[in-house]
N, C-alpha and C. Protein backbone atom coordinates (compact mmCIF):
# COMPACT_ATOMS: atom_id res chain seq x y z
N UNK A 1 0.84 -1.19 0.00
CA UNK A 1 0.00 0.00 0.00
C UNK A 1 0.88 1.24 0.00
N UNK A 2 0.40 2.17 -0.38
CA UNK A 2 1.31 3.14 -0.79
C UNK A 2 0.68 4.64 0.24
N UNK A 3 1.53 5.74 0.63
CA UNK A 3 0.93 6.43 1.28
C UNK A 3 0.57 7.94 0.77
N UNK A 4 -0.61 7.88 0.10
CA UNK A 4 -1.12 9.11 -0.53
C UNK A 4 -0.39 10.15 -0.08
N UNK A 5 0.07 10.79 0.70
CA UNK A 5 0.82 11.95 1.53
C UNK A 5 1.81 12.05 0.68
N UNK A 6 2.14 11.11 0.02
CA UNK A 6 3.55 11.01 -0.39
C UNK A 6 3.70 11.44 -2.14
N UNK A 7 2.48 11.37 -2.40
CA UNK A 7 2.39 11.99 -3.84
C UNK A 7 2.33 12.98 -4.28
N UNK A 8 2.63 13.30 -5.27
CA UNK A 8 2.77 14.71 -6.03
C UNK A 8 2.94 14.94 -7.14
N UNK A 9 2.32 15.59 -7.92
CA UNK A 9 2.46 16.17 -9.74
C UNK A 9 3.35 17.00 -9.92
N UNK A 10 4.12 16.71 -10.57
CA UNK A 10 5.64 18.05 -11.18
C UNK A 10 5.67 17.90 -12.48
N UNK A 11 5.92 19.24 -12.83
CA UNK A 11 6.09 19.46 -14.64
C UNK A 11 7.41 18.47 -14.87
N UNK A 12 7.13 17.46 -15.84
CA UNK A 12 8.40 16.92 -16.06
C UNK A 12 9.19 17.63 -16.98
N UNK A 13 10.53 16.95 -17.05
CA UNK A 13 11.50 17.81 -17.26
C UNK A 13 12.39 16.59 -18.42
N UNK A 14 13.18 16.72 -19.33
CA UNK A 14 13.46 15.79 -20.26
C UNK A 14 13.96 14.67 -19.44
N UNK A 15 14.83 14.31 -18.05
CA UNK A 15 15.81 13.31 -17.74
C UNK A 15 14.71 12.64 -16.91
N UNK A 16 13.12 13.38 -17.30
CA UNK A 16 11.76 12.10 -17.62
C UNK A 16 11.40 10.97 -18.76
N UNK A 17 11.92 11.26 -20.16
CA UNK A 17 11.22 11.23 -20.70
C UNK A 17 11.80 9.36 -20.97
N UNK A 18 12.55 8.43 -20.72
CA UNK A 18 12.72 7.71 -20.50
C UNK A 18 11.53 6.72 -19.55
N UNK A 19 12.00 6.83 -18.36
CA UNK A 19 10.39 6.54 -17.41
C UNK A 19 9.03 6.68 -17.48
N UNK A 20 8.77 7.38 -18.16
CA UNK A 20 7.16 7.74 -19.26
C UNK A 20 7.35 6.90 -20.32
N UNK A 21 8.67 7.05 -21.40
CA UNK A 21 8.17 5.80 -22.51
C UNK A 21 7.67 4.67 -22.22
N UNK A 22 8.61 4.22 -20.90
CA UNK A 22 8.44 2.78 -20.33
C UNK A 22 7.61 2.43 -19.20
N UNK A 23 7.06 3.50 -19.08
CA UNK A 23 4.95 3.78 -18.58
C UNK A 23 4.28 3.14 -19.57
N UNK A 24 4.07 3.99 -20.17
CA UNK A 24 3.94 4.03 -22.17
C UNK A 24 3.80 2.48 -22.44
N UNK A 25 5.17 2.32 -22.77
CA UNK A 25 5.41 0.96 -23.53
C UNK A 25 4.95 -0.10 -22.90
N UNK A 26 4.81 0.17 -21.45
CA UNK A 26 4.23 -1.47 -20.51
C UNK A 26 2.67 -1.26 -20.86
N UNK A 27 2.16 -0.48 -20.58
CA UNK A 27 0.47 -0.64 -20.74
C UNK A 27 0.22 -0.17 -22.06
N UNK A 28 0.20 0.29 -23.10
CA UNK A 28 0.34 0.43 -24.31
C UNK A 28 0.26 -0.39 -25.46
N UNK A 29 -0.17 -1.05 -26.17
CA UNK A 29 0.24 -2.17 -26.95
C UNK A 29 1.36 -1.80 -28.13
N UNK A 30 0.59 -0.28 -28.87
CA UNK A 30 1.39 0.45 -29.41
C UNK A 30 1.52 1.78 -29.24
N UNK A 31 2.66 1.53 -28.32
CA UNK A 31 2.32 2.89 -27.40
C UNK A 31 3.36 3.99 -28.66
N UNK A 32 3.39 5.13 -28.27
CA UNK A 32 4.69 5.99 -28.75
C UNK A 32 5.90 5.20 -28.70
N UNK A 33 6.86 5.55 -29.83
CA UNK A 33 8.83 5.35 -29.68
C UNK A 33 8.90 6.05 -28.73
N UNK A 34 10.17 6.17 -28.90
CA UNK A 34 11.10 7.24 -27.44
C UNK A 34 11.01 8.29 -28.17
N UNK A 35 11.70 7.94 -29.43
CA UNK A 35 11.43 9.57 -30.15
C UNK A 35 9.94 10.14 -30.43
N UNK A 36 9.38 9.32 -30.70
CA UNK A 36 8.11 10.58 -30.73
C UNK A 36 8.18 11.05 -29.39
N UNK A 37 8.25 10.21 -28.44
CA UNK A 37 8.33 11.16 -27.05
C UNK A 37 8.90 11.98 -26.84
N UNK A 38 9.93 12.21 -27.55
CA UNK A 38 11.10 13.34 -27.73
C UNK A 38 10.74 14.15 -28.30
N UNK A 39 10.36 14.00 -29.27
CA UNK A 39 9.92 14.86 -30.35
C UNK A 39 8.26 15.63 -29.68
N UNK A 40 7.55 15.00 -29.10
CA UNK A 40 6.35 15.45 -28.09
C UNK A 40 6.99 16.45 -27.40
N UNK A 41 7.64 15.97 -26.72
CA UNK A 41 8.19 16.82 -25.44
C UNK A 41 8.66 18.31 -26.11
N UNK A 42 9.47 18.22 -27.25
CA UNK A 42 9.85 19.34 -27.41
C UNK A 42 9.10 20.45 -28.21
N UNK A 43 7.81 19.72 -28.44
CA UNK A 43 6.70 20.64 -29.34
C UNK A 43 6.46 21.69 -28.09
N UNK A 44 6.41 23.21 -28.79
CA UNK A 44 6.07 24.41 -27.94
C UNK A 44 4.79 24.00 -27.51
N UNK A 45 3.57 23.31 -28.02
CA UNK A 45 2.71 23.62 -27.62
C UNK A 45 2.35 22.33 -26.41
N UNK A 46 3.31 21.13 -26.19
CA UNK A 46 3.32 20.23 -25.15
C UNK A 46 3.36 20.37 -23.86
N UNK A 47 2.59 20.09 -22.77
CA UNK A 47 3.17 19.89 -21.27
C UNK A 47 3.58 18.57 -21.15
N UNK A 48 3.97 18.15 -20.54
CA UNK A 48 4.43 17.02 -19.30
C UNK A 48 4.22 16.93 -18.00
N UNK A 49 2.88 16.33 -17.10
CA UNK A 49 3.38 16.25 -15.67
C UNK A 49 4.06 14.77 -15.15
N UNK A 50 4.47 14.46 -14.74
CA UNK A 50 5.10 13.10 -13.96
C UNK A 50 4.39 13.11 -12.35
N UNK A 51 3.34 12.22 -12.52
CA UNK A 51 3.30 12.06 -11.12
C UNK A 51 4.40 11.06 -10.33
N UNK A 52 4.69 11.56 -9.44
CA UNK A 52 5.91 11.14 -8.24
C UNK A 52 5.13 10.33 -6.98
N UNK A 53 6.19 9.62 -6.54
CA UNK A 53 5.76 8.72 -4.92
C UNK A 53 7.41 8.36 -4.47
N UNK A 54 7.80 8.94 -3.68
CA UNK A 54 9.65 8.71 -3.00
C UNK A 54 9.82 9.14 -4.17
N UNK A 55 10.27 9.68 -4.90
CA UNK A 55 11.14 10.54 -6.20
C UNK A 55 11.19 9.71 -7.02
N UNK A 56 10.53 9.18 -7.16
CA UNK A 56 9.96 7.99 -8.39
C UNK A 56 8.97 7.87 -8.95
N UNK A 57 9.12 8.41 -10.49
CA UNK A 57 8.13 8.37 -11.37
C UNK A 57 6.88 6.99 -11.91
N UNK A 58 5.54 6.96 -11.25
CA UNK A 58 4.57 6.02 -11.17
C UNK A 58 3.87 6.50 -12.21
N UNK A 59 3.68 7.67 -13.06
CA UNK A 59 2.33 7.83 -14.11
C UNK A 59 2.95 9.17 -14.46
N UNK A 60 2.26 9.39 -15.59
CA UNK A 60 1.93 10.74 -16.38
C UNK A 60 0.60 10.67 -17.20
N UNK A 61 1.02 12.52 -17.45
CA UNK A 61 0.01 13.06 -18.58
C UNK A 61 0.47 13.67 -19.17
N UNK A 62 0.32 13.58 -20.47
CA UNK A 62 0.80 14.85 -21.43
C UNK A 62 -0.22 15.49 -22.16
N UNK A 63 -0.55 16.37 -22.61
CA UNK A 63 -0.72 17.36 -22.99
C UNK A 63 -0.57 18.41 -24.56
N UNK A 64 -1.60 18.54 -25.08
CA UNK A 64 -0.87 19.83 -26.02
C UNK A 64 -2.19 21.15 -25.12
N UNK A 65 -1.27 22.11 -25.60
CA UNK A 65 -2.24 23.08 -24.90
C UNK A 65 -2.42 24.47 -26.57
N UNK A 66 -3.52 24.63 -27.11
CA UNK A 66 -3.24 25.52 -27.68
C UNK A 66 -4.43 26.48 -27.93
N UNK A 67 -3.66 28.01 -27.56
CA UNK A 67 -4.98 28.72 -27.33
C UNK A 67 -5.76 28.52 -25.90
N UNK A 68 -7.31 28.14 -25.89
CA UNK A 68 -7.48 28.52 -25.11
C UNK A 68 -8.44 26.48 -24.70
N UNK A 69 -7.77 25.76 -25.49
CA UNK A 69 -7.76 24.35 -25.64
C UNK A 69 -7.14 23.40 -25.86
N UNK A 70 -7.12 22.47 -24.27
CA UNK A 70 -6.11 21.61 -23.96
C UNK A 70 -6.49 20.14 -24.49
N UNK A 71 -5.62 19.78 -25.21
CA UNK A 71 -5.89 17.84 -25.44
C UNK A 71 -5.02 17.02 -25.01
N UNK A 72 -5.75 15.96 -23.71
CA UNK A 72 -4.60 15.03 -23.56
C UNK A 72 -4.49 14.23 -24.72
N UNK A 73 -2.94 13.90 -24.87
CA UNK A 73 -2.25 13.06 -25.24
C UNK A 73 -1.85 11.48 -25.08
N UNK A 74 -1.63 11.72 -24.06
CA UNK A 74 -1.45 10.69 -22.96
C UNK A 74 -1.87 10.50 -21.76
N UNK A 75 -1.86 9.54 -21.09
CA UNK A 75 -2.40 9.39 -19.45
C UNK A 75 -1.82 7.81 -19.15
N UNK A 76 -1.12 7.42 -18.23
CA UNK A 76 -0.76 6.21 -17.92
C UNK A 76 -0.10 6.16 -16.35
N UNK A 77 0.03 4.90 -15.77
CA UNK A 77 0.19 4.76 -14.73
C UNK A 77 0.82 3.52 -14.84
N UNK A 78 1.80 3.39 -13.88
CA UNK A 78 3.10 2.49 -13.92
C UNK A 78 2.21 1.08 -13.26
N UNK A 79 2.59 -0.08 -14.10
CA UNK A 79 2.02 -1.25 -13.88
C UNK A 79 1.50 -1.64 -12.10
N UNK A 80 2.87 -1.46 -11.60
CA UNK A 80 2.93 -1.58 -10.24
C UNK A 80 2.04 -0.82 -9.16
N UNK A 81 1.74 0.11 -9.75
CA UNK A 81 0.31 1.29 -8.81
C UNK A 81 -0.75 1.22 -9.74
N UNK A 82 -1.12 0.42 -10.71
CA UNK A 82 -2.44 0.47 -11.44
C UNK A 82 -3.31 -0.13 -10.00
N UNK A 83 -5.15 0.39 -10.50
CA UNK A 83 -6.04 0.33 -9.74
C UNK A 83 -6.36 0.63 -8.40
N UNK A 84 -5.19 1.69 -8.08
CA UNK A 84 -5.50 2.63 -6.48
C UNK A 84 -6.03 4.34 -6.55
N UNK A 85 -6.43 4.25 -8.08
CA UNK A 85 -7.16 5.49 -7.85
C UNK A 85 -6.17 6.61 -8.86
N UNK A 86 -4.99 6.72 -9.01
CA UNK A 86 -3.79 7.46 -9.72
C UNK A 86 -4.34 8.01 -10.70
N UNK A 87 -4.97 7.54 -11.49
CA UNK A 87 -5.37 8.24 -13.11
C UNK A 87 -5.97 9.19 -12.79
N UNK A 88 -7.58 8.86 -11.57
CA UNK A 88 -8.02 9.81 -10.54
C UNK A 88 -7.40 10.99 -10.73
N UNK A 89 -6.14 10.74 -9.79
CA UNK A 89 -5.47 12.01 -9.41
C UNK A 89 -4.75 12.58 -10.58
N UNK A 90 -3.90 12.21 -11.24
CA UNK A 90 -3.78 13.23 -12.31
C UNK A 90 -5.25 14.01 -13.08
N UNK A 91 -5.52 13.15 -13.39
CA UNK A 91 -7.55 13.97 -14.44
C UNK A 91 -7.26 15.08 -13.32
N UNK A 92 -7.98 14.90 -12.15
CA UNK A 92 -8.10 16.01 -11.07
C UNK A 92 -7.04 17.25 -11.10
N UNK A 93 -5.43 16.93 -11.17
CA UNK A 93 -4.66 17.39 -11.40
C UNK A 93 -4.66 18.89 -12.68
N UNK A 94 -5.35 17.89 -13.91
CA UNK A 94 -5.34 18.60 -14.83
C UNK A 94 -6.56 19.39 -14.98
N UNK A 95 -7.95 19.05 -14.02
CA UNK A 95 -8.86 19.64 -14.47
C UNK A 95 -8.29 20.97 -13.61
N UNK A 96 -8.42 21.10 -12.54
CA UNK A 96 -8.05 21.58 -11.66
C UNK A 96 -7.09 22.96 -12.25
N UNK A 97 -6.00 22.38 -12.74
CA UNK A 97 -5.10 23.68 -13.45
C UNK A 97 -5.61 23.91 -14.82
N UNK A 98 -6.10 23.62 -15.43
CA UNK A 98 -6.87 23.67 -16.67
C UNK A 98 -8.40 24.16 -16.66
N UNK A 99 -8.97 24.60 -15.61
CA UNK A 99 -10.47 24.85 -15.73
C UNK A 99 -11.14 25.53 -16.28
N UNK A 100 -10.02 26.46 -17.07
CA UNK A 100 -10.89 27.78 -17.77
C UNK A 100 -10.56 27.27 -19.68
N UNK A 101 -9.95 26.00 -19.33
CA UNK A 101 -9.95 25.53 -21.27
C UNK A 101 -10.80 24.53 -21.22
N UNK A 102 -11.37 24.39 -23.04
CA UNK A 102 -11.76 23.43 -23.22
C UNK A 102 -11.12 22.04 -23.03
N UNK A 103 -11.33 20.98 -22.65
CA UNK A 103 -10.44 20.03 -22.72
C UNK A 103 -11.35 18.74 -23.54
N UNK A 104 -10.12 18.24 -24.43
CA UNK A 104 -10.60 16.75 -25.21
C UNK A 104 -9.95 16.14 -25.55
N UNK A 105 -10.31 14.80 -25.69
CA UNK A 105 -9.31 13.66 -25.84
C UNK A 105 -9.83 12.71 -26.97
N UNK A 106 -8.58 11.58 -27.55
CA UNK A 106 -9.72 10.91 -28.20
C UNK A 106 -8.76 9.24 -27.88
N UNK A 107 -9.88 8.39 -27.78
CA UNK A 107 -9.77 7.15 -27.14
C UNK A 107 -10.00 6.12 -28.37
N UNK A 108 -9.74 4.70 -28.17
CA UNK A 108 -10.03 3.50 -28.86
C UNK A 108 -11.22 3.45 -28.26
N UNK A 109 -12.09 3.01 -29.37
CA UNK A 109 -13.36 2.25 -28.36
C UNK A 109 -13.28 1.28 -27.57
N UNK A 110 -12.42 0.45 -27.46
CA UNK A 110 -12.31 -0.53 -27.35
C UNK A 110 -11.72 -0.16 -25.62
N UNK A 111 -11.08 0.79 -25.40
CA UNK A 111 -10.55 1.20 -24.34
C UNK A 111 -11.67 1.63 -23.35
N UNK A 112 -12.01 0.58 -22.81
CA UNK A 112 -13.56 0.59 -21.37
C UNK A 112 -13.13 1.26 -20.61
N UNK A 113 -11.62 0.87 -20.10
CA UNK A 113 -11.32 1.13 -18.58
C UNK A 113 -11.05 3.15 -18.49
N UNK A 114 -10.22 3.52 -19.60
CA UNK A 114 -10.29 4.54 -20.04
C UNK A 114 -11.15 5.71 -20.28
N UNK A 115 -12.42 4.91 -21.32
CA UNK A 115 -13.61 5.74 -21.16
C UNK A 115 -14.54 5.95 -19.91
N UNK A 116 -14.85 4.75 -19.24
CA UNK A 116 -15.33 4.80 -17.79
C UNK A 116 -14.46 6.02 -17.47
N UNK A 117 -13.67 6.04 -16.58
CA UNK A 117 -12.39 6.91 -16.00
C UNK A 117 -12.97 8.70 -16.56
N UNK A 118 -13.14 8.83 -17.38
CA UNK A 118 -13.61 9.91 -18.89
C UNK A 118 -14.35 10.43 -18.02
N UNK A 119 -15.75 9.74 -18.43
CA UNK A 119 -16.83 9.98 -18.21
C UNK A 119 -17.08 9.95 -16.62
N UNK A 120 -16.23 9.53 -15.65
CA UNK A 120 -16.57 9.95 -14.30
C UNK A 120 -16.40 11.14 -14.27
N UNK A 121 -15.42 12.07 -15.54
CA UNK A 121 -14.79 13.50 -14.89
C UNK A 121 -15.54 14.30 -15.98
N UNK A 122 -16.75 13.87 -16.33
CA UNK A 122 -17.98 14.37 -17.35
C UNK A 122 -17.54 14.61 -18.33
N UNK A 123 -16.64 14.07 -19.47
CA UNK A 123 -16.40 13.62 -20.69
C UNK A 123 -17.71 13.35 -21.39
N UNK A 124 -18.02 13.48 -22.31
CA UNK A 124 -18.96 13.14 -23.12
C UNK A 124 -18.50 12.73 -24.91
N UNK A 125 -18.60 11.82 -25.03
CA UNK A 125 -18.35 11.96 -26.77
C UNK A 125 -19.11 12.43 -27.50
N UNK A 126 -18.00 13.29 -28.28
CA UNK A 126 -18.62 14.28 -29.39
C UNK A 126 -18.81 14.13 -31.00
N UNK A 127 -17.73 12.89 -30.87
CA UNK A 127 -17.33 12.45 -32.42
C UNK A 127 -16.90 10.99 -32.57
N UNK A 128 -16.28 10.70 -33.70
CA UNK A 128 -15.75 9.82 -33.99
C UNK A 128 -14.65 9.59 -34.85
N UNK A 129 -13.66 9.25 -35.15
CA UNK A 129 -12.81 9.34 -36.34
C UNK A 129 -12.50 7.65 -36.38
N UNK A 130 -13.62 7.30 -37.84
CA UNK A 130 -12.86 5.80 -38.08
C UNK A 130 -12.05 5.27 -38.48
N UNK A 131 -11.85 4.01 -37.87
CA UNK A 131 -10.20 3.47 -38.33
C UNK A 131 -9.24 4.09 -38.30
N UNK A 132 -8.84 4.70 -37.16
CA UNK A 132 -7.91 5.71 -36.82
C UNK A 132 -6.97 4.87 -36.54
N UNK A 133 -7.34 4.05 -35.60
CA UNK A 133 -6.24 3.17 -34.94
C UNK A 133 -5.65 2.28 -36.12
N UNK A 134 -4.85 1.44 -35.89
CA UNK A 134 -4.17 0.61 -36.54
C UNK A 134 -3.99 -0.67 -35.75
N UNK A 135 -3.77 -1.78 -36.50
CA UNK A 135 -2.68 -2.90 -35.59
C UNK A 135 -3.82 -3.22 -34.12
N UNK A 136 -5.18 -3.43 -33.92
CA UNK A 136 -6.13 -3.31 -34.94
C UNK A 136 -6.64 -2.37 -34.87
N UNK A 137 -7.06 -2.48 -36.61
CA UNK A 137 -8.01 -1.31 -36.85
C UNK A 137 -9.30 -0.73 -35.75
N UNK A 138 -9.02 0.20 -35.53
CA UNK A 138 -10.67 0.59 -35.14
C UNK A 138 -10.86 2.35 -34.68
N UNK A 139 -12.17 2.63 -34.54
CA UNK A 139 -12.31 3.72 -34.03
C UNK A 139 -11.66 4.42 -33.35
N UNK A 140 -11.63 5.81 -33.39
CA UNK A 140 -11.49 6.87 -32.06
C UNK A 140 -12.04 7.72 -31.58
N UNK A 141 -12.91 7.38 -30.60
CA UNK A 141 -13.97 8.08 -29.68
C UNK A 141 -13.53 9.39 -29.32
N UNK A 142 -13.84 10.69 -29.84
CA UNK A 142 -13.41 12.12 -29.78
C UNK A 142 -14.45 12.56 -27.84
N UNK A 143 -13.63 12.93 -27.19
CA UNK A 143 -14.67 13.26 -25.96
C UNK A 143 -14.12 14.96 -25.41
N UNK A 144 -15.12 15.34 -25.11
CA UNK A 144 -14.99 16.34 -24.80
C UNK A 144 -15.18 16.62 -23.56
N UNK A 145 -14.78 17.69 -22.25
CA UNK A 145 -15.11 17.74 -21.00
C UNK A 145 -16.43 18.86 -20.92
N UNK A 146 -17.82 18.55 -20.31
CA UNK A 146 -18.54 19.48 -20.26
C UNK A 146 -18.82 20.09 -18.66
């Protein structure tokens, strides 16, 4: 068990971006390379937070922010702390510093655990873009926060 007290969100910083791929790459099937992560990271319009527990990176979110509308990118949580609530706390994280943008994301359908998660933080889908995905093919559920 882990002791909530002990957590915390920090803007990550590049000598992250290693520990996020391999967030990424464990729960992911096809998650991002390193370099697109690199190449993410260094887009002007990207954030990065790393959530922390003892100075050890357990999850992130990334982010593009542009204007006056934010889209996650990403959201993941390190194998070892899945199902204590973490995704929770980042969403919260981001609604929280983000409240005055639109925010949207877009998901696999196929991704339950994800959309549940969404729609607890009043996500609604707005769209669809088919066969987005690849490797397999399928939808991507466009959601928006209302």
């Amino acid at each position: 068990m882990i002791d909530f007290k002990k957590i915390h969100v920090k803007k990550s910083n590049s000598s992250h971006i290693n520990s996020i791929y391999l967030i990424s790459k464990s729960n992911i099937k096809n998650s991002w390379s390193i370099e697109s992560f690199n190449d993410d990271f260094n887009n002007i319009f990207s954030e990065y937070f790393s959530l922390m527990y003892e100075n050890k990176i357990i999850g992130f979110i990334s982010i593009w922010v542009i204007i006056d509308e934010v889209t996650i990118t990403n959201i993941s949580i390190h194998n070892e702390y899945k199902g204590i609530g973490l995704s929770n706390y980042l969403m919260d994280y981001l609604i929280n510093n983000y409240d005055n943008y639109t925010i949207l994301l877009e998901v696999r359908e196929s991704n339950k655990i994800a959309i549940n998660l969404y729609k607890k933080f009043k996500f609604k889908e707005i769209g669809r873009r088919n066969n987005y995905y690849k490797f397999p093919s399928e939808d991507a559920i466009i959601m928006k926060k209302f």
